[in-house]
Protein backbone atom coordinates (compact mmCIF):
# COMPACT_ATOMS: atom_id res chain seq x y z
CA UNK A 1 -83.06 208.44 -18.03
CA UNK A 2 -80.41 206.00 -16.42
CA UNK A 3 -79.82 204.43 -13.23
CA UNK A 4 -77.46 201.49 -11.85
CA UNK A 5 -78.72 198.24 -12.20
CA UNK A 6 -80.62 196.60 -8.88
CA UNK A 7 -78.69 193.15 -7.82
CA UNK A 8 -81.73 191.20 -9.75
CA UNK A 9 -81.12 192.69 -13.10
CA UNK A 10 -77.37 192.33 -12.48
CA UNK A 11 -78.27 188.18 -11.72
CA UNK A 12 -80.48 188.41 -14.59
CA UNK A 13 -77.76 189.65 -16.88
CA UNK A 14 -75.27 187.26 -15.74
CA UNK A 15 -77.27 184.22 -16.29
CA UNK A 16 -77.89 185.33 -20.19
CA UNK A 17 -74.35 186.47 -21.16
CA UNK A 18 -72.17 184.58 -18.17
CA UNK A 19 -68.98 185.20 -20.55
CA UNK A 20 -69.47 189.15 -20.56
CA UNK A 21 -68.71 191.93 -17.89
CA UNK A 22 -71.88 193.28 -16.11
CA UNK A 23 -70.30 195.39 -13.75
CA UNK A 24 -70.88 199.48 -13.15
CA UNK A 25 -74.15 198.24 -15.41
CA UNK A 26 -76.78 200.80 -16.12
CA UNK A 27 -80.48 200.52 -16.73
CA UNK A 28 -82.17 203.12 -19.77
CA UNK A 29 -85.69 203.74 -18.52
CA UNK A 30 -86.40 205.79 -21.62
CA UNK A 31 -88.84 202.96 -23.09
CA UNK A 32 -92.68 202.51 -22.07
CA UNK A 33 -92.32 198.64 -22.81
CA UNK A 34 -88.62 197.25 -22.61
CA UNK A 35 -86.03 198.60 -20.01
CA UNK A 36 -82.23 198.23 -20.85
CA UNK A 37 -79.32 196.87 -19.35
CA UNK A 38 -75.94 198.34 -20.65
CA UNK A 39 -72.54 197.77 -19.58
CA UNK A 40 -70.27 196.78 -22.52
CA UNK A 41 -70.00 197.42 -25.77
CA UNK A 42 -70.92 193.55 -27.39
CA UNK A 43 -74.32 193.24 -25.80
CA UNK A 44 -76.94 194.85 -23.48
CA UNK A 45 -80.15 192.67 -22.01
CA UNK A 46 -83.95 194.01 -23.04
CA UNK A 47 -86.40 193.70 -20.21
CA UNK A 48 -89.53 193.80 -20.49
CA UNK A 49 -91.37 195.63 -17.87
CA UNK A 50 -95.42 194.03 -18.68
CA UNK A 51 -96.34 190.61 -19.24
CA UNK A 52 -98.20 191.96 -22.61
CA UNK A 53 -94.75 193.29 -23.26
CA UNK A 54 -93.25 189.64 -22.52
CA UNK A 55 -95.57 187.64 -25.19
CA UNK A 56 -94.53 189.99 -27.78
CA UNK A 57 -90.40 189.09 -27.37
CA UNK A 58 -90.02 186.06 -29.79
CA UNK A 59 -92.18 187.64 -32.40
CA UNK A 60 -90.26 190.75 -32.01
CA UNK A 61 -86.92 189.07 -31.58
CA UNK A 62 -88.22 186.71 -34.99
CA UNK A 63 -88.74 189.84 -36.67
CA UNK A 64 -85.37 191.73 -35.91
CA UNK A 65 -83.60 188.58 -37.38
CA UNK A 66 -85.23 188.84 -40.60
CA UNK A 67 -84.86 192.61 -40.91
CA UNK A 68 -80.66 192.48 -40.11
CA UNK A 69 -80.47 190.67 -43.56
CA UNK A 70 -82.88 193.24 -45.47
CA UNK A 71 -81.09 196.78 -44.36
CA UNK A 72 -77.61 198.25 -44.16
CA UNK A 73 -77.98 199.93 -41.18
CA UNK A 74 -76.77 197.84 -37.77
CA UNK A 75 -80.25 195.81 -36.48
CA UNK A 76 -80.22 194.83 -32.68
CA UNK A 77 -80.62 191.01 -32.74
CA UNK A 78 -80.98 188.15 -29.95
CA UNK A 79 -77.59 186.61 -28.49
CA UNK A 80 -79.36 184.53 -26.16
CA UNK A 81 -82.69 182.56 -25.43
CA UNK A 82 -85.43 184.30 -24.14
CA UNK A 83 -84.82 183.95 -20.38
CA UNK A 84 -88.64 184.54 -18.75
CA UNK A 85 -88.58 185.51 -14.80
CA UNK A 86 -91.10 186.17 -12.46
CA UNK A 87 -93.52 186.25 -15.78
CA UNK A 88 -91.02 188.65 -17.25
CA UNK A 89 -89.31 188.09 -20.20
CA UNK A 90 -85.42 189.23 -20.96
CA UNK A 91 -83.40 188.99 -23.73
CA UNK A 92 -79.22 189.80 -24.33
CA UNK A 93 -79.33 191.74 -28.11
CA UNK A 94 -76.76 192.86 -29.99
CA UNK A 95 -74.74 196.24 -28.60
CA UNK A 96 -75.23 199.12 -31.34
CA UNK A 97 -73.05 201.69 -31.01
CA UNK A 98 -74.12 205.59 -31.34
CA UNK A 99 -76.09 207.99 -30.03
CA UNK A 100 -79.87 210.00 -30.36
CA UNK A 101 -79.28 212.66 -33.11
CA UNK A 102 -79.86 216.72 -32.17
CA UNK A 103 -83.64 217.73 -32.84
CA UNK A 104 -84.61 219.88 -35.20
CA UNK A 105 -82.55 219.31 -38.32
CA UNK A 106 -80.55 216.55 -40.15
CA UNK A 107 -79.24 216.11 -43.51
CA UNK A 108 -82.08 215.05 -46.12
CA UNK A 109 -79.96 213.31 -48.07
CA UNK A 110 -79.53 210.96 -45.56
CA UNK A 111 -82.86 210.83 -44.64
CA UNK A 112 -84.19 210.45 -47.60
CA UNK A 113 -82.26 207.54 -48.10
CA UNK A 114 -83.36 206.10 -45.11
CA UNK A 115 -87.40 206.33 -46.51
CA UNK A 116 -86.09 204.74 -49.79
CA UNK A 117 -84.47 201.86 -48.32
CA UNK A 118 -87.21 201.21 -45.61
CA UNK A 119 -89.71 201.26 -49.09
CA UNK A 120 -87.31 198.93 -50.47
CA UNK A 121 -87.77 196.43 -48.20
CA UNK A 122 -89.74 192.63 -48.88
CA UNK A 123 -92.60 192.80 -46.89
CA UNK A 124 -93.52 189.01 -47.00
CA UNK A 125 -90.41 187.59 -45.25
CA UNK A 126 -91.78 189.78 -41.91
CA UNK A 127 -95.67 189.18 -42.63
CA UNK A 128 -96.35 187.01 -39.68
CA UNK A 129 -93.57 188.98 -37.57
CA UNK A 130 -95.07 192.29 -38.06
CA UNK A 131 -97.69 194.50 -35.83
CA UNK A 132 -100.54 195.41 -37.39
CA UNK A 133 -101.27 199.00 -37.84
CA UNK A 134 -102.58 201.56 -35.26
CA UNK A 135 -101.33 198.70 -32.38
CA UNK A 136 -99.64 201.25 -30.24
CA UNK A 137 -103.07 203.78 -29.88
CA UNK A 138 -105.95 201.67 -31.55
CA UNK A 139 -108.22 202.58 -34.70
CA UNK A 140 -110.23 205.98 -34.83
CA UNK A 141 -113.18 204.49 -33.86
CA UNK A 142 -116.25 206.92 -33.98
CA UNK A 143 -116.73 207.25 -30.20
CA UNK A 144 -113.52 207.98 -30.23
CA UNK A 145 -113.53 210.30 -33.24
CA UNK A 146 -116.17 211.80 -31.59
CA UNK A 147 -114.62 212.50 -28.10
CA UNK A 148 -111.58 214.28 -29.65
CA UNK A 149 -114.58 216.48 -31.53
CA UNK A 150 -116.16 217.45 -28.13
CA UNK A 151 -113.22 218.80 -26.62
CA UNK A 152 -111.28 220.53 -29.80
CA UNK A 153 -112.56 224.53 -30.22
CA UNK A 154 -114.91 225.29 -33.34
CA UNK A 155 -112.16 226.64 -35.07
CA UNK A 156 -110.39 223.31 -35.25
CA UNK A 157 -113.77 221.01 -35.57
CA UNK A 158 -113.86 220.96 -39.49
CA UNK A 159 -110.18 220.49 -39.87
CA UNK A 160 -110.32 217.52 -37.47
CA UNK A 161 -113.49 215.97 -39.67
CA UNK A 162 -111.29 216.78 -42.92
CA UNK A 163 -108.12 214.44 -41.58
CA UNK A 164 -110.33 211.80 -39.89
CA UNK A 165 -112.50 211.67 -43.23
CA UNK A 166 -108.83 210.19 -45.46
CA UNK A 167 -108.42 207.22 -43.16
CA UNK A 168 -110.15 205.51 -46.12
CA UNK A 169 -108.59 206.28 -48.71
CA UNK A 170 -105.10 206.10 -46.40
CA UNK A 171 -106.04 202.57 -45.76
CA UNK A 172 -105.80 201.76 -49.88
CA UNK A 173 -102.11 202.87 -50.14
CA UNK A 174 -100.02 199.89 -51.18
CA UNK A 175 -97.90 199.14 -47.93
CA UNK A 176 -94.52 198.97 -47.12
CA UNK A 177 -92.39 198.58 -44.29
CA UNK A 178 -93.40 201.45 -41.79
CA UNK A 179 -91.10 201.26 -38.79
CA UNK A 180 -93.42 203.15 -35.92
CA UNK A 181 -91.16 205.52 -34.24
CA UNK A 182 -88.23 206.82 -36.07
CA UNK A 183 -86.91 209.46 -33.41
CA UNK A 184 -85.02 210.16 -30.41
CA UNK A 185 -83.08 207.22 -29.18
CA UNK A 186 -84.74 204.48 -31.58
CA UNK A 187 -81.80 206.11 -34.03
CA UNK A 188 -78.19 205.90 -33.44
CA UNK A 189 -75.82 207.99 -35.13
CA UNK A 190 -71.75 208.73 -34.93
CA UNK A 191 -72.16 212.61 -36.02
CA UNK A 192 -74.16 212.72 -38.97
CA UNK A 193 -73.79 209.05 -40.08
CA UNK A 194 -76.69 207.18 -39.27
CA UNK A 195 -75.33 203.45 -37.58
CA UNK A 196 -78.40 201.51 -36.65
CA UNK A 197 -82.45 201.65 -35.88
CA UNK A 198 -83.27 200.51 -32.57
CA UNK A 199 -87.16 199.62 -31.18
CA UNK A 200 -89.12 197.42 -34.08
CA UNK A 201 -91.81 196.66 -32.23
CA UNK A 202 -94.36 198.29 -33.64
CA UNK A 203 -93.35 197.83 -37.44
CA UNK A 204 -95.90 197.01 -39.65
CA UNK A 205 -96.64 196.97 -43.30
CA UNK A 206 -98.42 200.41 -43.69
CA UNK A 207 -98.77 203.50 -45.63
CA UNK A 208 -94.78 204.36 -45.94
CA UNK A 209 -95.70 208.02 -45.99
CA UNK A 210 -95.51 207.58 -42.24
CA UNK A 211 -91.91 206.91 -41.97
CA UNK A 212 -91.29 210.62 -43.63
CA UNK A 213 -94.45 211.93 -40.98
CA UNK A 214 -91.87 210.36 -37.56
CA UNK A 215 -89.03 211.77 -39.31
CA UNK A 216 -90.28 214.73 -39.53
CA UNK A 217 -91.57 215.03 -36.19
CA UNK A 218 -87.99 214.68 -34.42
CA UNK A 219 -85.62 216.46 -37.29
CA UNK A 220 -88.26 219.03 -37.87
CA UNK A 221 -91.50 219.20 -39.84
CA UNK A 222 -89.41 221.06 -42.87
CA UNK A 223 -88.21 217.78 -43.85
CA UNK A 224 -91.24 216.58 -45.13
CA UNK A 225 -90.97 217.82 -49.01
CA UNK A 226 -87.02 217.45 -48.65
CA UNK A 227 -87.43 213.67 -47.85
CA UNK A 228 -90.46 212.40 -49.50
CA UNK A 229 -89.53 210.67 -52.09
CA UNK A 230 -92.46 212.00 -54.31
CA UNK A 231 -95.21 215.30 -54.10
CA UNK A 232 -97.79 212.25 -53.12
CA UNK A 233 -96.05 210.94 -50.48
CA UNK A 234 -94.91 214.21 -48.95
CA UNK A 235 -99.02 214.67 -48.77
CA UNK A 236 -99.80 212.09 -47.06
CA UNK A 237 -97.08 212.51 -44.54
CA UNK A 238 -98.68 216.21 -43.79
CA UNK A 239 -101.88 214.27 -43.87
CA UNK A 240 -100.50 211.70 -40.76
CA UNK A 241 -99.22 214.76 -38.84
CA UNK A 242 -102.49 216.07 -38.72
CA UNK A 243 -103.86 212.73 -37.80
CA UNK A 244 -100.83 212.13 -35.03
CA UNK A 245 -101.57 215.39 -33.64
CA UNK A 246 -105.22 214.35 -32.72
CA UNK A 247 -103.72 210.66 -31.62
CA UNK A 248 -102.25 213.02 -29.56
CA UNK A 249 -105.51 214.96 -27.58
CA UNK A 250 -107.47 211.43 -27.55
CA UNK A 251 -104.12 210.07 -25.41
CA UNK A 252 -104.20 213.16 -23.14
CA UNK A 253 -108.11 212.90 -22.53
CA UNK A 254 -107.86 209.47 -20.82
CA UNK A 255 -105.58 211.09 -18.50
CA UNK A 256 -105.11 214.46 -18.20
CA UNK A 257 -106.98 217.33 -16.78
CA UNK A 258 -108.66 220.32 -18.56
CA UNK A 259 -105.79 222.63 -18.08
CA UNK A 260 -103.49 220.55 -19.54
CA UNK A 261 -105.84 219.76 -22.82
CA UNK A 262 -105.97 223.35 -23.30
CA UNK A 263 -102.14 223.80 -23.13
CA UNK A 264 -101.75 220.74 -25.57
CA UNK A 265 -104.58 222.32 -28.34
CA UNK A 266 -102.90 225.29 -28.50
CA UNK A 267 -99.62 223.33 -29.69
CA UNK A 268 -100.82 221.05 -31.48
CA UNK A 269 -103.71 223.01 -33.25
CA UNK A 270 -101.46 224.55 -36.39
CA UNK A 271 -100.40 221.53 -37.07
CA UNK A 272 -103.96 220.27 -37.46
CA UNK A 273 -104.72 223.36 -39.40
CA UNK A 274 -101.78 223.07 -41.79
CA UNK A 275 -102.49 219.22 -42.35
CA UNK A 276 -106.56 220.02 -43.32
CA UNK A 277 -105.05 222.78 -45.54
CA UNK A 278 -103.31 220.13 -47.33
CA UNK A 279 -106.14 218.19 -47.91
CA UNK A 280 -108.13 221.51 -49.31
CA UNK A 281 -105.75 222.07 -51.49
């Protein structure tokens, strides 16, 4: 979703990058955190739109420096100070050309590649710049474990308890370098050559089965075995989808009426299945 830039953001924009061209500037209100200023193809000015969103900049902005030396593939990175208004912070980052990718399918092959070289990645360079897992929704906790179990049918109750009882053993996986949303526009590609990863906010060292699970979930749950890099990982990765799907209901329950939970289950309750059936087998 876009929109022309308001006179503030324009002033905002200006004072950053004085030396570029803000004019006929547009504002991407795609993101829940950050909104985007773009208007020329060297840089384009992150806003964040909380102040929670604001004290996570420089550790993001720290951690987006380290990564552009670790990965092939173009890395968004600061070309100004932090400017901080109105207990907002803004940033100019680097312009990365591209486009969101079609839904649905995508070459494994380049995919795969794309798991492999996230793997591949030293972890201890970004410690101290990384999020720690389950920031964006929070731990299964049981009350909330149990509030998901209240409001699924009986025919999805046991699968739910099957996923919910491998966070353990999910939590012993030797990490790696697990993005945190690999979809949509956090990918830009020129056809089917991937350019750059966008939105590394919520990386953190983590099971890297996840990073085939998000793939998955934008070029199509098929992936999975073609990306994996092993039969294990591939599991796992069913085993997450599962698990998203229910991260999934618990968001929708803080907000949402019962008409619109019931919609949801319906979609999302295969997936479940499928996942539980994995861990069965």
């Amino acid at each position: 979703m876009s929109r022309p830039a308001t006179s503030e953001e324009l002033r905002i924009a200006r004072q950053l990058r004085p030396d570029l061209s803000w004019e006929d500037a547009g504002v991407n209100e795609g993101g829940q955190f950050h909104k985007v200023v773009i208007a020329n193809p060297h840089s384009v000015i992150r806003m964040a739109r909380t102040p929670q969103a604001s004290a996570q900049m420089p550790r993001s902005v720290k951690l987006l420096e380290q990564l552009s030396g670790q990965l092939d593939y173009q890395i968004p990175v600061a070309t100004s100070q932090i400017l901080q208004v109105d207990g907002l912070s803004s940033v100019a980052m680097s312009f990365v050309p591209g486009s969101a990718h079609e839904p649905h399918y995508g070459d494994p092959k380049v995919l795969g590649k794309l798991v492999n070289d996230l793997a591949a990645v030293e972890l201890e360079p970004l410690s101290k710049y990384l999020a720690e897992p389950f920031a964006f929704r929070g731990e299964w906790t049981e009350k909330r474990q149990q509030q998901c179990f209240d409001a699924l049918p009986d025919q999805l109750r046991g699968a739910a308890r099957r996923l919910w009882a491998q966070l353990d053993e999910l939590a012993q996986v030797p990490p790696g370098l697990v993005h945190g949303d690999l979809a949509g526009h956090n990918m830009h590609w020129v056809g089917e050559e991937l350019i750059g990863i966008l939105d590394w906010d919520l990386a953190a060292a983590w099971d890297p089965a996840l990073n085939t699970a998000y793939l998955s979930l934008w070029h199509g749950l098929q992936m999975v075995d073609l990306i994996a890099p092993n039969r294990d990982e591939a599991y796992r990765a069913k085993i997450w989808l599962g698990l998203m799907s229910l991260e999934r209901l618990s968001d929708t329950l803080l907000r949402a009426d019962d008409r619109n939970i019931d919609k949801l289950i319906d979609k999302i309750g295969p997936r479940i299945l499928e996942a539980a059936q994995a861990v069965k087998n």
